[in-house]
PDB file of N, CA and C in Angstrom:
ATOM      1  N   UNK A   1     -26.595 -21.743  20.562  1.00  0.00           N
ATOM      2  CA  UNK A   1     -25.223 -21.593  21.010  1.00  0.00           C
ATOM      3  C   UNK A   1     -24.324 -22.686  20.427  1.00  0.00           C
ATOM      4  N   UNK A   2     -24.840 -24.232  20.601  1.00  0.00           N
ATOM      5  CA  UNK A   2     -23.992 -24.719  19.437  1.00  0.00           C
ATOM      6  C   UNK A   2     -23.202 -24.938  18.636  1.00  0.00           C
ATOM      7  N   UNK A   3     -24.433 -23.800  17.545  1.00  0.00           N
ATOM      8  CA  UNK A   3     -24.042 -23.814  15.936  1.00  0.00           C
ATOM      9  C   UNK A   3     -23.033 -22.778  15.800  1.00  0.00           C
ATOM     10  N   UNK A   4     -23.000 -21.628  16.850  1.00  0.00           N
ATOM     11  CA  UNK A   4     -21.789 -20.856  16.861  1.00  0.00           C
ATOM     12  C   UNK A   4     -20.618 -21.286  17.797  1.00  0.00           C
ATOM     13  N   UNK A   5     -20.978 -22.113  18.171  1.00  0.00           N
ATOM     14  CA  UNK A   5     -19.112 -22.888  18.725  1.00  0.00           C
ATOM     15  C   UNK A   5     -18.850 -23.600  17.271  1.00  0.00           C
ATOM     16  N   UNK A   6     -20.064 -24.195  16.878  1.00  0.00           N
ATOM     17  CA  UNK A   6     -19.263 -24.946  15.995  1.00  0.00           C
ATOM     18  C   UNK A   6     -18.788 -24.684  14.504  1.00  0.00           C
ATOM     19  N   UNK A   7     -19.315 -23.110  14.128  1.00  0.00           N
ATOM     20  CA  UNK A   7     -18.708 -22.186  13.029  1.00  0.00           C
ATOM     21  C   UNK A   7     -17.757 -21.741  13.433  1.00  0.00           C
ATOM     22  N   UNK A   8     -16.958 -21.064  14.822  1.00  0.00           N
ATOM     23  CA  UNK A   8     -16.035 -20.609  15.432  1.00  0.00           C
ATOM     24  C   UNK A   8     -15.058 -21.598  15.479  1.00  0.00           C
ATOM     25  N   UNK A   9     -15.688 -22.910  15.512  1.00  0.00           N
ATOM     26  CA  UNK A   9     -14.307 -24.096  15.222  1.00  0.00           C
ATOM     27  C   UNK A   9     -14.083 -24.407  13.970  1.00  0.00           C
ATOM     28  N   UNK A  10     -15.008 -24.498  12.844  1.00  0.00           N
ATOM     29  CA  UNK A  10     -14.827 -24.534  11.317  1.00  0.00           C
ATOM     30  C   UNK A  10     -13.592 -23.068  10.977  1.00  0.00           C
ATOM     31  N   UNK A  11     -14.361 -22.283  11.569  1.00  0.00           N
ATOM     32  CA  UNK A  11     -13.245 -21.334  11.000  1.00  0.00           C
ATOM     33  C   UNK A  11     -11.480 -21.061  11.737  1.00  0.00           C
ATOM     34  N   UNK A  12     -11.621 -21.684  12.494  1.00  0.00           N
ATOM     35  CA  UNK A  12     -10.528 -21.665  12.994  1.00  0.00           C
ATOM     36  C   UNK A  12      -9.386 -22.550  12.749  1.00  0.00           C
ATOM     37  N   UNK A  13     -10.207 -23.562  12.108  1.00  0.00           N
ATOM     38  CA  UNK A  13      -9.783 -24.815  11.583  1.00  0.00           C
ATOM     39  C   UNK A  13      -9.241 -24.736   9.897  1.00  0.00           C
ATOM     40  N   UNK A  14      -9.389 -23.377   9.385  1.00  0.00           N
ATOM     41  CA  UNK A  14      -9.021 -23.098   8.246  1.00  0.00           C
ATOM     42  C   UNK A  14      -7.700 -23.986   7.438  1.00  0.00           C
ATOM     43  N   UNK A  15      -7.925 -24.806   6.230  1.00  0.00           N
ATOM     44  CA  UNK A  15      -6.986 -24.775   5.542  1.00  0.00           C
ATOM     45  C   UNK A  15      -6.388 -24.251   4.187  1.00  0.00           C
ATOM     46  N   UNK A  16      -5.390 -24.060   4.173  1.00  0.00           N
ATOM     47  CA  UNK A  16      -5.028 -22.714   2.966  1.00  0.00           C
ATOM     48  C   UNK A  16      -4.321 -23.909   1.712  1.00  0.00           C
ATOM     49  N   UNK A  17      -4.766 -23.397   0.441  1.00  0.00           N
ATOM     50  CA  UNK A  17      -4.179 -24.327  -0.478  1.00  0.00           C
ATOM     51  C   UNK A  17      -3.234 -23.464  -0.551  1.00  0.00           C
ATOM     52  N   UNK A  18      -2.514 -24.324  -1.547  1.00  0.00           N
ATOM     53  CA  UNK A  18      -0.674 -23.043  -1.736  1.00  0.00           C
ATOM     54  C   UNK A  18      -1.153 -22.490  -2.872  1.00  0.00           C
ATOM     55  N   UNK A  19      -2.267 -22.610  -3.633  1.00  0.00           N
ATOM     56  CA  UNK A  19      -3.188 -21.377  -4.361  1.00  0.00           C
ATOM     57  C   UNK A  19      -3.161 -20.222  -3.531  1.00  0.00           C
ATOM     58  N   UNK A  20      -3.970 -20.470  -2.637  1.00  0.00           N
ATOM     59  CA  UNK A  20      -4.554 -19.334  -1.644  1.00  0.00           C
ATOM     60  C   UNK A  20      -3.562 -18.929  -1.007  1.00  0.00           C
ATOM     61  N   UNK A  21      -2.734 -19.209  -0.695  1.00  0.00           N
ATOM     62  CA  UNK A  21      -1.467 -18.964  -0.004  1.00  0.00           C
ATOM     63  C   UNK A  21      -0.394 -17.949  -0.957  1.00  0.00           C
ATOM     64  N   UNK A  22      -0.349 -18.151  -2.497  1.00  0.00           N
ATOM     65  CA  UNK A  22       0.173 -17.599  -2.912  1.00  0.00           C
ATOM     66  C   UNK A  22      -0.465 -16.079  -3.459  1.00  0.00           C
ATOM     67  N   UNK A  23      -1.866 -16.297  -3.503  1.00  0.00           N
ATOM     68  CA  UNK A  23      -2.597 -15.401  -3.750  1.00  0.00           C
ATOM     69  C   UNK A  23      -2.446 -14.556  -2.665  1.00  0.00           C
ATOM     70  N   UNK A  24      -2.563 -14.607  -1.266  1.00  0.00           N
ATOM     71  CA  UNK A  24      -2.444 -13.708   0.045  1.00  0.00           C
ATOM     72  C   UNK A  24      -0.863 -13.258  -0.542  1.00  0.00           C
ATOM     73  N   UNK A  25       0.120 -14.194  -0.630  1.00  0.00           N
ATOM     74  CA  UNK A  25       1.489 -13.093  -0.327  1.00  0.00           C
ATOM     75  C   UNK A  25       1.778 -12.127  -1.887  1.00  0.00           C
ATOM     76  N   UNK A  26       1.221 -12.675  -2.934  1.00  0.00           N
ATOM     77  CA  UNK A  26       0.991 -11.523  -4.210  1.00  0.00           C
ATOM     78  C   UNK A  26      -0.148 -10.349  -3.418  1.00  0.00           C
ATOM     79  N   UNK A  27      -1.040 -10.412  -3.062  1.00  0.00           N
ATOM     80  CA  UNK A  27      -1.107  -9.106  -2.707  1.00  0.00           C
ATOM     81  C   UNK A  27      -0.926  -8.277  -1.551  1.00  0.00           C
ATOM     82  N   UNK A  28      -0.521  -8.782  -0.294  1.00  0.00           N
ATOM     83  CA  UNK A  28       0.638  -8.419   0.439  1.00  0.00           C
ATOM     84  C   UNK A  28       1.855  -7.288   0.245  1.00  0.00           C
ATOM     85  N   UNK A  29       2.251  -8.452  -1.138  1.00  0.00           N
ATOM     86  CA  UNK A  29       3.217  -7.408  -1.922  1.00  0.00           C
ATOM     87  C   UNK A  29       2.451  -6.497  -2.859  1.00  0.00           C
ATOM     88  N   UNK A  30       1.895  -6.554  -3.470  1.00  0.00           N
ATOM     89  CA  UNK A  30       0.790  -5.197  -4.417  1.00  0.00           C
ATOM     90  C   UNK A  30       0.966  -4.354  -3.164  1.00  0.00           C
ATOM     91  N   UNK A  31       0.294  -4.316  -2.216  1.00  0.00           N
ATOM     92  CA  UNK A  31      -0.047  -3.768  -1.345  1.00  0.00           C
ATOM     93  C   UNK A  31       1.232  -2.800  -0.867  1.00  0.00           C
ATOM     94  N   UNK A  32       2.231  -3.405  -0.468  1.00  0.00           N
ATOM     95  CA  UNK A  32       3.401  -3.211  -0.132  1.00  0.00           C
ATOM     96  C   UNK A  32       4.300  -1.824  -1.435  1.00  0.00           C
ATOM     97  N   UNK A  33       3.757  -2.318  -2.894  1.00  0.00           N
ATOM     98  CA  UNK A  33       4.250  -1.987  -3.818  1.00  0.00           C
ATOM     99  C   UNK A  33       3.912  -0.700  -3.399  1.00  0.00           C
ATOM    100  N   UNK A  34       2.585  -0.551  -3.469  1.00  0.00           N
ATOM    101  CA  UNK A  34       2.011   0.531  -3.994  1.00  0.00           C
ATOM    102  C   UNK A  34       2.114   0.977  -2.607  1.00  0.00           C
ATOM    103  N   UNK A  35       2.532   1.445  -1.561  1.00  0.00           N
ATOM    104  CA  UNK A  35       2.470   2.033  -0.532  1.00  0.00           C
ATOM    105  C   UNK A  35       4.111   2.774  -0.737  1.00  0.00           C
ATOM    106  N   UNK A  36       4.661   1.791  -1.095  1.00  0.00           N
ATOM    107  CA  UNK A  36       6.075   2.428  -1.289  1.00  0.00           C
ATOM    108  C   UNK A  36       6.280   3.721  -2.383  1.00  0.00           C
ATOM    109  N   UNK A  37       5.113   3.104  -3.758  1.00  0.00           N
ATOM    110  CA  UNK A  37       5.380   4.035  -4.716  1.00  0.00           C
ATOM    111  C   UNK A  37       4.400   5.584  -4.438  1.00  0.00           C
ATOM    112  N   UNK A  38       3.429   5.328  -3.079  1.00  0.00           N
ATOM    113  CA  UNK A  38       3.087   6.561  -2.924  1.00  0.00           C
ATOM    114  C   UNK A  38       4.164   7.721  -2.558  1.00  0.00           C
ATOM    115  N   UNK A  39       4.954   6.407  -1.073  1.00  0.00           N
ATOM    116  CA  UNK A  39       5.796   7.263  -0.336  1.00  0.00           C
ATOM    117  C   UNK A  39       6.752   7.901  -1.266  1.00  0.00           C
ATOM    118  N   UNK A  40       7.496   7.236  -2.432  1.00  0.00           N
ATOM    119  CA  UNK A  40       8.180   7.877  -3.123  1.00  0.00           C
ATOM    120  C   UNK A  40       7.538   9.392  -4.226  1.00  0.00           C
ATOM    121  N   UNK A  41       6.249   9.465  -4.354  1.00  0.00           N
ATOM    122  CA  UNK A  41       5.821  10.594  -4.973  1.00  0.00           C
ATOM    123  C   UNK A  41       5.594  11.372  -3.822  1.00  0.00           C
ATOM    124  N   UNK A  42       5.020  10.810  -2.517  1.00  0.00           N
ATOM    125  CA  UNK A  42       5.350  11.994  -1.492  1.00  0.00           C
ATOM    126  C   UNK A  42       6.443  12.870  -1.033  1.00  0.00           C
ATOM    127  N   UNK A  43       7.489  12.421  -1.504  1.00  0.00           N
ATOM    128  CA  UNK A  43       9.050  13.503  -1.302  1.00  0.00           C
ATOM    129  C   UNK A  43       8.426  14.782  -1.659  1.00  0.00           C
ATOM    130  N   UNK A  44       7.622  15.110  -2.313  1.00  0.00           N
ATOM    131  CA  UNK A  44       7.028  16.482  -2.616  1.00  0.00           C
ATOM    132  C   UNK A  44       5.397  16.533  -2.122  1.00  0.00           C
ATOM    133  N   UNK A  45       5.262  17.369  -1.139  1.00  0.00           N
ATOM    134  CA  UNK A  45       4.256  17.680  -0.612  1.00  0.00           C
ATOM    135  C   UNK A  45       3.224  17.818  -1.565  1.00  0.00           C
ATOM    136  N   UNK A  46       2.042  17.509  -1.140  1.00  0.00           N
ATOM    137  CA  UNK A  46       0.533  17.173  -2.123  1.00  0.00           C
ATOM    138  C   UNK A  46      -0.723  16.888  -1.200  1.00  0.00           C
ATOM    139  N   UNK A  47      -1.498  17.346  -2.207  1.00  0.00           N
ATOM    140  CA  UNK A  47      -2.670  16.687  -1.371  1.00  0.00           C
ATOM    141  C   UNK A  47      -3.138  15.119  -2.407  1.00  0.00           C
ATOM    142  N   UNK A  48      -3.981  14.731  -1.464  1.00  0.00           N
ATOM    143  CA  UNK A  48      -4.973  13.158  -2.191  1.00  0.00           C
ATOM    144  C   UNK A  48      -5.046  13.138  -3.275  1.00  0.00           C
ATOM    145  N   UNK A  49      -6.011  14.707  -3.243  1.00  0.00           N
ATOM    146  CA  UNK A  49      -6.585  14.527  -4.589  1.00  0.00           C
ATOM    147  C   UNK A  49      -5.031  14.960  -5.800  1.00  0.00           C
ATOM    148  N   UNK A  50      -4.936  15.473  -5.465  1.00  0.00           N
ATOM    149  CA  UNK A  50      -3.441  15.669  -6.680  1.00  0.00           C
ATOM    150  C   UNK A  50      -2.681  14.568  -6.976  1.00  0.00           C
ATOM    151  N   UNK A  51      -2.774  13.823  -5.848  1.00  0.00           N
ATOM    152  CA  UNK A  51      -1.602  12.478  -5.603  1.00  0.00           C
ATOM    153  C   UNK A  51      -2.580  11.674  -6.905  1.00  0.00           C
ATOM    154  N   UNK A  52      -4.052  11.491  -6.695  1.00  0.00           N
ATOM    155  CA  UNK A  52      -5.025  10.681  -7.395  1.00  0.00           C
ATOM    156  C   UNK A  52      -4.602  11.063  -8.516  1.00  0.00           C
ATOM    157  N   UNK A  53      -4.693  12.463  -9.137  1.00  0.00           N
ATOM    158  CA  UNK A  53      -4.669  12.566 -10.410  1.00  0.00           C
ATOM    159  C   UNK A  53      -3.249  12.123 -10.959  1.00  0.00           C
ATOM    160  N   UNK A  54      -2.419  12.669 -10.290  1.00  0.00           N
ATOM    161  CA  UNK A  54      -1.027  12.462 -10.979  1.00  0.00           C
ATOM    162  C   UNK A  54      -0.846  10.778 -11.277  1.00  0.00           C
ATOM    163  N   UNK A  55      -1.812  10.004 -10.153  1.00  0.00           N
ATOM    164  CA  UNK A  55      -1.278   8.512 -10.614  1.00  0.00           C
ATOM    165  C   UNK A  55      -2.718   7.649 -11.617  1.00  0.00           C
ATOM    166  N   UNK A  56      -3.467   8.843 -11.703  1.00  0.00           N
ATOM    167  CA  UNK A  56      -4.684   8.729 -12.733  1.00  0.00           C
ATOM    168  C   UNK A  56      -5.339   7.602 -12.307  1.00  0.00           C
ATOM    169  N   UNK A  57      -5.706   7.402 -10.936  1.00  0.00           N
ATOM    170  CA  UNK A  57      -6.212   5.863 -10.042  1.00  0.00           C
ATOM    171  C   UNK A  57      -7.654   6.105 -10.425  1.00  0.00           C
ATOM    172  N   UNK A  58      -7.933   4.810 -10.503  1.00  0.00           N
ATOM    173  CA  UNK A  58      -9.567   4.457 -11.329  1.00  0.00           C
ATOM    174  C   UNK A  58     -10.687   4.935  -9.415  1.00  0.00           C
ATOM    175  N   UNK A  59      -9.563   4.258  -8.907  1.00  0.00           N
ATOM    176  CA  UNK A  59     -10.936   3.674  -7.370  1.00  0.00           C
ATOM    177  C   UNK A  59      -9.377   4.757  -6.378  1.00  0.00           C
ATOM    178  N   UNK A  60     -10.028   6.025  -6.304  1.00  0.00           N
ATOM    179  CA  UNK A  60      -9.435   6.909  -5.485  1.00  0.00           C
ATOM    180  C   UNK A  60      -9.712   6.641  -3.665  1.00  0.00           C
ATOM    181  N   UNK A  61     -10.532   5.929  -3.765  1.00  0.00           N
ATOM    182  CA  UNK A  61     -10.613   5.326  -2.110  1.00  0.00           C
ATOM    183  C   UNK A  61      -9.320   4.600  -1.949  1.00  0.00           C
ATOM    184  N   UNK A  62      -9.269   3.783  -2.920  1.00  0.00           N
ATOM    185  CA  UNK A  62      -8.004   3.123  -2.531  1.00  0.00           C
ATOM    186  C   UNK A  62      -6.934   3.664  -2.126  1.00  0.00           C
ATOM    187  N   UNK A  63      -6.324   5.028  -2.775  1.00  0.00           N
ATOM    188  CA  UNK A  63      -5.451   5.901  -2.637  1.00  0.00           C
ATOM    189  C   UNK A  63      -5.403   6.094  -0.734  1.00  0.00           C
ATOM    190  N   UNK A  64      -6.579   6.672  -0.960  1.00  0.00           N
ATOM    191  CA  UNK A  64      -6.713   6.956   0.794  1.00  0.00           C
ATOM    192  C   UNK A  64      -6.780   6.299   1.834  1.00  0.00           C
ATOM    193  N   UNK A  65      -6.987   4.877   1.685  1.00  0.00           N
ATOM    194  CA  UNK A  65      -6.852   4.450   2.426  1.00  0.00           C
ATOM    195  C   UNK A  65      -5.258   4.063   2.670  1.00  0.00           C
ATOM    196  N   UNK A  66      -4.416   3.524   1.333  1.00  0.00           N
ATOM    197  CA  UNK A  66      -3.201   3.359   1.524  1.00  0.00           C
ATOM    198  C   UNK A  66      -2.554   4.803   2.723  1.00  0.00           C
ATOM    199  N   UNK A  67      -2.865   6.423   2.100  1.00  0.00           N
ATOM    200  CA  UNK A  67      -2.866   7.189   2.387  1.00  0.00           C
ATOM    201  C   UNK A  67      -2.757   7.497   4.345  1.00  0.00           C
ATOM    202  N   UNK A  68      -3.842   6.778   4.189  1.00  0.00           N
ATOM    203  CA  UNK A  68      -4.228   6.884   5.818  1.00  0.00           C
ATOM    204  C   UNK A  68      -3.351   5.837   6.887  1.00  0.00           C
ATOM    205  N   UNK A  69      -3.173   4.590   6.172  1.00  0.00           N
ATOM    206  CA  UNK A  69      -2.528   3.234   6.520  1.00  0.00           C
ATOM    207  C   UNK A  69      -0.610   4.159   7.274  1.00  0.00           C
ATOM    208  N   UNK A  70      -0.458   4.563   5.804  1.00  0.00           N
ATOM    209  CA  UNK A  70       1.012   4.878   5.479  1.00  0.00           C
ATOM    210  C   UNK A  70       0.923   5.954   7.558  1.00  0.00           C
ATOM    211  N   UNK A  71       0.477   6.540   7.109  1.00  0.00           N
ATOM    212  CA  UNK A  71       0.253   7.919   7.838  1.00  0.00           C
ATOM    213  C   UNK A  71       0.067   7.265   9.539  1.00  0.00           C
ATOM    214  N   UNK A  72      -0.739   6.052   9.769  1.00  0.00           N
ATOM    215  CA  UNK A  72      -1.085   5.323  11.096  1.00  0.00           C
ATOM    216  C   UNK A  72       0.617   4.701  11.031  1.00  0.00           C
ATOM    217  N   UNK A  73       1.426   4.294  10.664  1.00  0.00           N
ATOM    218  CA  UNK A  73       2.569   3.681  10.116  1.00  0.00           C
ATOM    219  C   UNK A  73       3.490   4.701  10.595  1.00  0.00           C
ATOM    220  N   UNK A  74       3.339   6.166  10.687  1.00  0.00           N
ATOM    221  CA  UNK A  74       4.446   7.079  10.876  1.00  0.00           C
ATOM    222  C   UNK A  74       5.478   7.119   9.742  1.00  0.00           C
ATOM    223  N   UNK A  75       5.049   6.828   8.359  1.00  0.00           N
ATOM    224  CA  UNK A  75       5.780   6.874   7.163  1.00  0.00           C
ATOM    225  C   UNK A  75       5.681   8.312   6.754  1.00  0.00           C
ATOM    226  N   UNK A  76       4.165   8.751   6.478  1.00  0.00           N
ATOM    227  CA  UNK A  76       3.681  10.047   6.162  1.00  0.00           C
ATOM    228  C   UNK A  76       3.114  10.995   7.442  1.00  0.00           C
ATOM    229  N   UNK A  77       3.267  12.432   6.844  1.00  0.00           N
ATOM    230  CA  UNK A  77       2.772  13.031   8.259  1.00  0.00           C
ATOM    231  C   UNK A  77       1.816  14.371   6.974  1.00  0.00           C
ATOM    232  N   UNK A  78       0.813  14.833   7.660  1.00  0.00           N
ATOM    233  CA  UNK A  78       0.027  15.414   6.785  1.00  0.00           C
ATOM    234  C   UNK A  78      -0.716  16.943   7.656  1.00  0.00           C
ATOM    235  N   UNK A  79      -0.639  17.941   7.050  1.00  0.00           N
ATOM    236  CA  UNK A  79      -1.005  19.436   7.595  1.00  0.00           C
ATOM    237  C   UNK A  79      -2.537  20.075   6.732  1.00  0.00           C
ATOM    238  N   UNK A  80      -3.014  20.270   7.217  1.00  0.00           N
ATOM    239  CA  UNK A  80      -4.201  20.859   6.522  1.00  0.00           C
ATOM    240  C   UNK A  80      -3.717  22.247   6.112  1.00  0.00           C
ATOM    241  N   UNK A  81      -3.973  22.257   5.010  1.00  0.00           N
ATOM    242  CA  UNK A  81      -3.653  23.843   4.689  1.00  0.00           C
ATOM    243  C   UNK A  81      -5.103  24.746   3.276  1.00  0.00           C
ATOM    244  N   UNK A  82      -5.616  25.217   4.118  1.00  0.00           N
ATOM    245  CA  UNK A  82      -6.940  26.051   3.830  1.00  0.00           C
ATOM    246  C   UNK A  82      -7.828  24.795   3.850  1.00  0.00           C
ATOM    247  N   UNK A  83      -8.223  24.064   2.405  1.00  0.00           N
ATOM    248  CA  UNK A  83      -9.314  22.856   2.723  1.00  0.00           C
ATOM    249  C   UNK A  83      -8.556  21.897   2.347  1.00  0.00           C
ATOM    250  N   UNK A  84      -7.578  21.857   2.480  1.00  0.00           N
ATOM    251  CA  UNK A  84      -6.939  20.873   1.343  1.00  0.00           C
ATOM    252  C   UNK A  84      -5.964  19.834   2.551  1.00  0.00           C
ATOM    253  N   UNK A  85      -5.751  18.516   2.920  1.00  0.00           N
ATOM    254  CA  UNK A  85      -4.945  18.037   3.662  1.00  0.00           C
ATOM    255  C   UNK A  85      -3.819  17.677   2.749  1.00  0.00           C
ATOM    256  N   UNK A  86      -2.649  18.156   3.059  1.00  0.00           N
ATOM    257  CA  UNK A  86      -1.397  17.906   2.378  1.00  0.00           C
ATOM    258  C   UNK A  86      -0.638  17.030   3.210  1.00  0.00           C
ATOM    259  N   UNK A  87       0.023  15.628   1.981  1.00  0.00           N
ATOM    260  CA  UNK A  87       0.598  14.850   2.448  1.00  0.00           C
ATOM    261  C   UNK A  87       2.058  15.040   2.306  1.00  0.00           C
ATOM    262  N   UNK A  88       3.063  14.469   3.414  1.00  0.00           N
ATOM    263  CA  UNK A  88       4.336  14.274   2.420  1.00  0.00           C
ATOM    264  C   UNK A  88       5.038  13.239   3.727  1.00  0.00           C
ATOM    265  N   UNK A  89       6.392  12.712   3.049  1.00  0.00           N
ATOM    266  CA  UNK A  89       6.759  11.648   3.383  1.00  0.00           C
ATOM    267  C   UNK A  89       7.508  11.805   4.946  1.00  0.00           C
ATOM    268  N   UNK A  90       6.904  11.333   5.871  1.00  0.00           N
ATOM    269  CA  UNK A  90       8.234  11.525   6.894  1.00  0.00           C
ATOM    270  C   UNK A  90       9.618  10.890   7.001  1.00  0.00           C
ATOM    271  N   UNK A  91      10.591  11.303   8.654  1.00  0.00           N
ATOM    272  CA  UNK A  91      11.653  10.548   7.839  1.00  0.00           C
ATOM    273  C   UNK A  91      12.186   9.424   8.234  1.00  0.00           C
ATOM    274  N   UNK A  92      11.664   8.671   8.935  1.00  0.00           N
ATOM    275  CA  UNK A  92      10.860   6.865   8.654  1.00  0.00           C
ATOM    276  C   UNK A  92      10.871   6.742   7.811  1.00  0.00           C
ATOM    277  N   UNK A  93       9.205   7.379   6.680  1.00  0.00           N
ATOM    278  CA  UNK A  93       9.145   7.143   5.530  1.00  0.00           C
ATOM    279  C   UNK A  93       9.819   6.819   4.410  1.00  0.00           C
ATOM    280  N   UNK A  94      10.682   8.135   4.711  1.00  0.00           N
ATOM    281  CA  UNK A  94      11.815   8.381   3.509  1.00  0.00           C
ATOM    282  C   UNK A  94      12.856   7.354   3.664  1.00  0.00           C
ATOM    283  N   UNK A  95      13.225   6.726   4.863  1.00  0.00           N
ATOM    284  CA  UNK A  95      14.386   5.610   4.921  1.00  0.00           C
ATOM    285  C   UNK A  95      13.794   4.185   3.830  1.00  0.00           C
ATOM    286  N   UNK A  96      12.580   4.424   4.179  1.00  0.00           N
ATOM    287  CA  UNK A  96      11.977   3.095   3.496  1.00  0.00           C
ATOM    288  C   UNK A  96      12.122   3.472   1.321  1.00  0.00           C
ATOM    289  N   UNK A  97      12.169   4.719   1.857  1.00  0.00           N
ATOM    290  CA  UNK A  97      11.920   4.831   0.162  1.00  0.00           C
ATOM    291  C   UNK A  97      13.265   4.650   0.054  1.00  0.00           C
ATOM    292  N   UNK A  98      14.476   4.835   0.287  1.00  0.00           N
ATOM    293  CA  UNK A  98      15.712   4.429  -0.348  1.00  0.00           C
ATOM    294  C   UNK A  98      15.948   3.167   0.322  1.00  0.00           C
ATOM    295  N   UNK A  99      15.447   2.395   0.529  1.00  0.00           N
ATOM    296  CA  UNK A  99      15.619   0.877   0.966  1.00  0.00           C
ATOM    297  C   UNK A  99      14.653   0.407  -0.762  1.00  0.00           C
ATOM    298  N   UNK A 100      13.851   1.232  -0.837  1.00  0.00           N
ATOM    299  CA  UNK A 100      12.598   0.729  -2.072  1.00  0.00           C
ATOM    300  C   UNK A 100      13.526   1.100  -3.442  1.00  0.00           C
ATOM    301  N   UNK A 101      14.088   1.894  -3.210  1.00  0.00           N
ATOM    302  CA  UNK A 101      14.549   2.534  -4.732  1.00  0.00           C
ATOM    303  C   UNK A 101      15.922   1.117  -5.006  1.00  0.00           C
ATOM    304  N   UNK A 102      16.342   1.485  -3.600  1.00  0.00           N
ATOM    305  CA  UNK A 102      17.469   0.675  -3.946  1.00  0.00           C
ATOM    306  C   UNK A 102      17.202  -0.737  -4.326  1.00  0.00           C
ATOM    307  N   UNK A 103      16.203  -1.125  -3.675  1.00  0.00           N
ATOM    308  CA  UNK A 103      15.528  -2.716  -4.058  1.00  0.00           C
ATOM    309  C   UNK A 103      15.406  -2.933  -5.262  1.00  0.00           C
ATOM    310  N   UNK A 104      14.582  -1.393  -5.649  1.00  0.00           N
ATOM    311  CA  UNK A 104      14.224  -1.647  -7.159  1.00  0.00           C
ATOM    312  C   UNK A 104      15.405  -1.821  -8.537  1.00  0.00           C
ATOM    313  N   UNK A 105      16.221  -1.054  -8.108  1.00  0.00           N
ATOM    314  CA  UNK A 105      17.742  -0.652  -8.985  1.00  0.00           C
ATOM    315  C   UNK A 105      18.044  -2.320  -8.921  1.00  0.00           C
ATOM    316  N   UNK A 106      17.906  -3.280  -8.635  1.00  0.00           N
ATOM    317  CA  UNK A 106      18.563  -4.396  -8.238  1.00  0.00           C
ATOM    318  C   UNK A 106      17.573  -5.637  -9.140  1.00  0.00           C
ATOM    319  N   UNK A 107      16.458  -5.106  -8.915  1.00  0.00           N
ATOM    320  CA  UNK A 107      15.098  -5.983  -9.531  1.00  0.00           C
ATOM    321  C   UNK A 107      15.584  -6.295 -11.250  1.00  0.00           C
ATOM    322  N   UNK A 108      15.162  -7.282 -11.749  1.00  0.00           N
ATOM    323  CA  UNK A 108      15.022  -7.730 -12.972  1.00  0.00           C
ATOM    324  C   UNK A 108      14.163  -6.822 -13.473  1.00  0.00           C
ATOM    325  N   UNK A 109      14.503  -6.735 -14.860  1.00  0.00           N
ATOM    326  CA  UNK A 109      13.221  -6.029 -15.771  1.00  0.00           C
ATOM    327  C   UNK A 109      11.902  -6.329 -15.703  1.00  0.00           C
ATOM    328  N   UNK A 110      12.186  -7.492 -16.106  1.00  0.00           N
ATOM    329  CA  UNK A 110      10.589  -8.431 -16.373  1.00  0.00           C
ATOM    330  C   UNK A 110      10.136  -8.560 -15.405  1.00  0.00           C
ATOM    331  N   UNK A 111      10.587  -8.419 -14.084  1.00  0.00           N
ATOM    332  CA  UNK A 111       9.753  -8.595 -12.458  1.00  0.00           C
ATOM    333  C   UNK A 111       9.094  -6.865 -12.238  1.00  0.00           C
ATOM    334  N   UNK A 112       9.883  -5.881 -13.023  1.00  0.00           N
ATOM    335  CA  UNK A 112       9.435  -4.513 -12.801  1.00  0.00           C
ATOM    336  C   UNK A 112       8.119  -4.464 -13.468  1.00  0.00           C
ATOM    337  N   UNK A 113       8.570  -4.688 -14.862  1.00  0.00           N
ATOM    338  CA  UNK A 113       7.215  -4.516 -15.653  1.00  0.00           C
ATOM    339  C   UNK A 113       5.938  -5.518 -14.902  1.00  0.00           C
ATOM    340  N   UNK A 114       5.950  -6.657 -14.362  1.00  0.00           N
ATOM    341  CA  UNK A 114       4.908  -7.002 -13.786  1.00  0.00           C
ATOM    342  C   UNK A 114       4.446  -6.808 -12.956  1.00  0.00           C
ATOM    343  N   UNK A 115       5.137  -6.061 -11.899  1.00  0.00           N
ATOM    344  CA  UNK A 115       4.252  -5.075 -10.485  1.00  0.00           C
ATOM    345  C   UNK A 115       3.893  -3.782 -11.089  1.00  0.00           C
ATOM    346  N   UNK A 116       4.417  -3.642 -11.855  1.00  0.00           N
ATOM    347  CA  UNK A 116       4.131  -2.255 -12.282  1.00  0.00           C
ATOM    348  C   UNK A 116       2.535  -2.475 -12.739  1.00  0.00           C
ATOM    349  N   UNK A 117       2.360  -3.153 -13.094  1.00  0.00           N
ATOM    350  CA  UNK A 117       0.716  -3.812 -13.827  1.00  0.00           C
ATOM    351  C   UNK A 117      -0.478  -3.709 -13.218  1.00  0.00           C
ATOM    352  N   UNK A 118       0.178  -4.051 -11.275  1.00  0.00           N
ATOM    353  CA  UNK A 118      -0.856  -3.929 -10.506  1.00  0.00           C
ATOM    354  C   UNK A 118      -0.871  -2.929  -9.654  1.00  0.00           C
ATOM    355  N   UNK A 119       0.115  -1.805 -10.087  1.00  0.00           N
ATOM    356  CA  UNK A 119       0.013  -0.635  -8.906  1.00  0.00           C
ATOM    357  C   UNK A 119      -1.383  -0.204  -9.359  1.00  0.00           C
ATOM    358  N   UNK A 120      -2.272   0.433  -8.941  1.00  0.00           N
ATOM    359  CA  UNK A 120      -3.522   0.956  -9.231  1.00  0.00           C
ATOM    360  C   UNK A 120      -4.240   0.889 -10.513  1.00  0.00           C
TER     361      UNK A 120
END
């Protein structure tokens, strides 16, 4: 009993370099990116797998889970239709995508081209 108080206090005791610190809020934002740029291909109803291909994603789990995240979020709302679950954006969602578009219209070039690098 101890040795687990005293790992439960090591870890609690965590300190973050501003390495690590900057590394958490870069992918925060990846994260962020790419949730937005789903919601914006969701304006048109789809399923996963279509969404996967159209954004030609290497690791399609990833898709789904963003997928599922967005959807627990009340961004996306999704209908099964025959086998297929079709996604599309709700309209929550959609407020966020013209908060995103508009963000983006505003963004520097050279800051576009470098998120763009790490969407999937």
């Amino acid at each position: 009993m101890n040795s687990f108080k005293k790992s439960l206090q090591q870890r609690t005791n965590l300190q973050f370099t501003e390495k690590m610190k900057q590394t958490i809020r870069e992918e925060v934002a990846r994260e962020a990116i790419e949730a937005d740029r789903l919601l914006q291909l969701l304006q048109q109803p789809q399923s996963g797998f279509a969404l996967c291909e159209r954004l030609k994603a290497k690791q399609q789990s990833a898709v789904y889970v963003t997928l599922h995240r967005l959807e627990v979020e009340g961004l996306i709302c999704s209908t099964w239709q025959e086998e297929e679950k079709i996604y599309k954006v709700s309209a929550t969602g959609l407020k966020r995508v013209k908060r995103y578009e508009k963000a983006q219209r505003k963004m520097p070039l050279q800051q576009l081209l470098e998120e763009a690098r790490h969407v999937y």
